[in-house]
C-alpha atoms as a PDB file:
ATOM      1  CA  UNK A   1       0.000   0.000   0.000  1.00  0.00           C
ATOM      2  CA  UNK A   2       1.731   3.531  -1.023  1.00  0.00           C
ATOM      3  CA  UNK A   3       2.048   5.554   2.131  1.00  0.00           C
ATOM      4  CA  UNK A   4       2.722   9.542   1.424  1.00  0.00           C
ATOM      5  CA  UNK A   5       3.886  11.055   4.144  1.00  0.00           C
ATOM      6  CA  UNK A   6       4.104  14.926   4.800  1.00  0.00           C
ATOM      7  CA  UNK A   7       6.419  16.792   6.671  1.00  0.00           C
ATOM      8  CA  UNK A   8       4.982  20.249   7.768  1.00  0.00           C
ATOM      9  CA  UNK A   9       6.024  22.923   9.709  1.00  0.00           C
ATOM     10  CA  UNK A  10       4.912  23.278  13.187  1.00  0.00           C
ATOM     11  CA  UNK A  11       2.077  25.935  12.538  1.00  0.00           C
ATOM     12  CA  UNK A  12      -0.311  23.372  10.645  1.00  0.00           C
ATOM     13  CA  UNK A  13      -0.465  21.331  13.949  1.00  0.00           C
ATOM     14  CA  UNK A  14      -3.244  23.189  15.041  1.00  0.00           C
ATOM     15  CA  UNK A  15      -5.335  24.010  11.081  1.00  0.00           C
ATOM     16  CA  UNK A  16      -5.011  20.100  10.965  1.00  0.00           C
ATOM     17  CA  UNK A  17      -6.049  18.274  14.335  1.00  0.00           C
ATOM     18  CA  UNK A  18      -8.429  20.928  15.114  1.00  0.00           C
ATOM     19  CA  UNK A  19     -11.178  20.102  13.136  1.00  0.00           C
ATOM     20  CA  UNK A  20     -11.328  16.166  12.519  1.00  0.00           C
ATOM     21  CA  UNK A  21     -14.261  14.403  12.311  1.00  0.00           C
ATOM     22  CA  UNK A  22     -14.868  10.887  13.076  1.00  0.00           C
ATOM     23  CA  UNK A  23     -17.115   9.070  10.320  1.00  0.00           C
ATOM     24  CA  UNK A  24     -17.833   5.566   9.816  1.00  0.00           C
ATOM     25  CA  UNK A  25     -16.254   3.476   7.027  1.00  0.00           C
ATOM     26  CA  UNK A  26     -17.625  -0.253   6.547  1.00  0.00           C
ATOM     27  CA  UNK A  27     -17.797  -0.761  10.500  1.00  0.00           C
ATOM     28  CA  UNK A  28     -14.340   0.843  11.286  1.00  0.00           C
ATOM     29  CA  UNK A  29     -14.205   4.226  12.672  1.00  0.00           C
ATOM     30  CA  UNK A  30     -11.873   6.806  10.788  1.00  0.00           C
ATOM     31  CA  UNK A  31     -10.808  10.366  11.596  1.00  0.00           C
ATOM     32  CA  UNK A  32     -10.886  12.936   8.637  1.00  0.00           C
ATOM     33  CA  UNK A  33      -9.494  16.376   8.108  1.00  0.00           C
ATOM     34  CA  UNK A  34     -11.712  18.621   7.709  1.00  0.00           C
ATOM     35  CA  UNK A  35     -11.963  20.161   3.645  1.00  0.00           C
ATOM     36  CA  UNK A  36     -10.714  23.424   5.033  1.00  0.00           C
ATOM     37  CA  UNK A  37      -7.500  21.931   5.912  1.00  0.00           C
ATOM     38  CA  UNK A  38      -7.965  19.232   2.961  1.00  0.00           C
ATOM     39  CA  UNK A  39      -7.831  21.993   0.409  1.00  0.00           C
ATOM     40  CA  UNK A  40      -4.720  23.722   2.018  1.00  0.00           C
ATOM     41  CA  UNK A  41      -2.625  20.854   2.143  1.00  0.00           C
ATOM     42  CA  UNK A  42      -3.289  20.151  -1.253  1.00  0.00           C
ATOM     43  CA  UNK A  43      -2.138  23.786  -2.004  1.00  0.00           C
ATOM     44  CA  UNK A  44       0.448  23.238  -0.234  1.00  0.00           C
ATOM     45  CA  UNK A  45       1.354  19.704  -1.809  1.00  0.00           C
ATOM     46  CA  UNK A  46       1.827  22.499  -4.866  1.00  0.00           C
ATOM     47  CA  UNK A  47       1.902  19.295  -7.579  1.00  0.00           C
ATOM     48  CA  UNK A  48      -0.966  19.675 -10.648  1.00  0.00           C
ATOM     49  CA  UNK A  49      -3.042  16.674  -9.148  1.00  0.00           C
ATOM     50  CA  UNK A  50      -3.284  18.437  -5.894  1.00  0.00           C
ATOM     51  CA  UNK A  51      -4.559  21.668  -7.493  1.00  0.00           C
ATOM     52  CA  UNK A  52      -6.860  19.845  -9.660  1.00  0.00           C
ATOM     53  CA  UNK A  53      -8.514  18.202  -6.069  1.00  0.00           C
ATOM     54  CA  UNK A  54      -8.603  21.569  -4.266  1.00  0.00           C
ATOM     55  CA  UNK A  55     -10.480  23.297  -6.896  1.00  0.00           C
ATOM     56  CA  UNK A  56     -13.099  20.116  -7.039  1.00  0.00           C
ATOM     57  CA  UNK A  57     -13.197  19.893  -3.333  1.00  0.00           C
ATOM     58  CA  UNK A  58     -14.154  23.530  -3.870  1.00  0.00           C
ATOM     59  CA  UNK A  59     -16.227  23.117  -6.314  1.00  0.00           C
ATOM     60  CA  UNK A  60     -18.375  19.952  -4.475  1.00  0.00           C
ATOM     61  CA  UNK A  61     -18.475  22.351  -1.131  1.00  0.00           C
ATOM     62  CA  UNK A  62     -19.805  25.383  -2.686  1.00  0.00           C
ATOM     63  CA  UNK A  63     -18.413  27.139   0.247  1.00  0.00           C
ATOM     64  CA  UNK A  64     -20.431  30.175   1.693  1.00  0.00           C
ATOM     65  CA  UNK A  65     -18.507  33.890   1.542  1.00  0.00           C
ATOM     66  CA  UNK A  66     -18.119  33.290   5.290  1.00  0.00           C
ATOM     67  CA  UNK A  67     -16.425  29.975   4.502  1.00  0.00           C
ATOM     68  CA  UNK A  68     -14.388  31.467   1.664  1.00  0.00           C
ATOM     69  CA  UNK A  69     -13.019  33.768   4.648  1.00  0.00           C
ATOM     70  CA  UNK A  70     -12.501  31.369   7.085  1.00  0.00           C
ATOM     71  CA  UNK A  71     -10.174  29.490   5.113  1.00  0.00           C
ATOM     72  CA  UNK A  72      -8.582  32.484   3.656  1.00  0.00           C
ATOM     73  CA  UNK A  73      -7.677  33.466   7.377  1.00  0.00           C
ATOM     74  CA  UNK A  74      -6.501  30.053   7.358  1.00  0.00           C
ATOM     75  CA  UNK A  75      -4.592  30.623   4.983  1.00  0.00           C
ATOM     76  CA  UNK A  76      -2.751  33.751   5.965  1.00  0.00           C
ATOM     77  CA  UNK A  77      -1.945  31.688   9.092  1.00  0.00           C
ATOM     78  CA  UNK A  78       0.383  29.247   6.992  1.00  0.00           C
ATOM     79  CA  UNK A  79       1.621  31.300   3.880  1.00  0.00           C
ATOM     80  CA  UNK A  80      -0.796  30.159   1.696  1.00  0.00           C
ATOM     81  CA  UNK A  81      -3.269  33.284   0.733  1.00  0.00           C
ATOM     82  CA  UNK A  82      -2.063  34.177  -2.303  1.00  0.00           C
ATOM     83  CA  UNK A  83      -2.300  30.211  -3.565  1.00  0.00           C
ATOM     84  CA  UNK A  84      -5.877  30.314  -1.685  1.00  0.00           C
ATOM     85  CA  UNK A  85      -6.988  33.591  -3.336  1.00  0.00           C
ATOM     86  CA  UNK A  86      -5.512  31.972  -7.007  1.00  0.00           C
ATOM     87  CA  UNK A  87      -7.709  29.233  -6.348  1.00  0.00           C
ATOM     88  CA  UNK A  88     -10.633  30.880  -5.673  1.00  0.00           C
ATOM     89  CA  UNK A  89     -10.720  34.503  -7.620  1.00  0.00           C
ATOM     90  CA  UNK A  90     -10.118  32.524 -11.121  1.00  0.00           C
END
C-alpha cells in the first residue's frame, strides 16, 4: 500500500487536528481532516493533481462567503493566501 507522508512545519499542527471528524467506514471508525485543511494541504502539496482536487473539493463544497473567509484566514496563518486567493478569484 503507497504511504505519502508529509512533513509540515509546526504551525499546521493546530489548522489540521483541530477540526477532525470521526465518520464511519464499513464498521471501522476513521478520523478525517476537515476540507478546510484538505484543500490547504493540497495547495500546499503544490503538484498539478493536488490543485486539480482543491479546486473540485471547492467546487463539491460550494463554500459560503463566510467559509471562503474562514479558510482564507486560514490561509494567511500558513503562507498560503495568495495560492488560496488563485484558487478561488479565477
Amino acid at each position: 500500500m503507497p504511504i505519502q507522508l508529509v512533513l509540515l512545519p509546526p504551525i499546521w499542527n493546530a489548522l489540521i487536528f483541530e477540526d477532525v471528524a470521526t465518520l464511519p467506514v464499513f464498521g471501522c471508525t476513521v478520523r478525517v481532516l476537515s476540507w478546510q485543511a484538505l484543500v490547504l494541504l493540497k495547495l500546499y502539496a503544490g503538484g498539478l493533481q493536488n490543485l486539480l482536487d482543491a479546486r473540485q473539493i471547492v467546487a463539491v463544497q460550494q463554500p459560503t462567503r463566510a467559509d471562503r473567509q474562514a479558510v482564507a484566514a486560514l490561509a494567511e496563518t500558513v503562507g498560503l493566501s495568495e495560492a488560496w486567493h488563485a484558487l478561488v478569484d479565477r
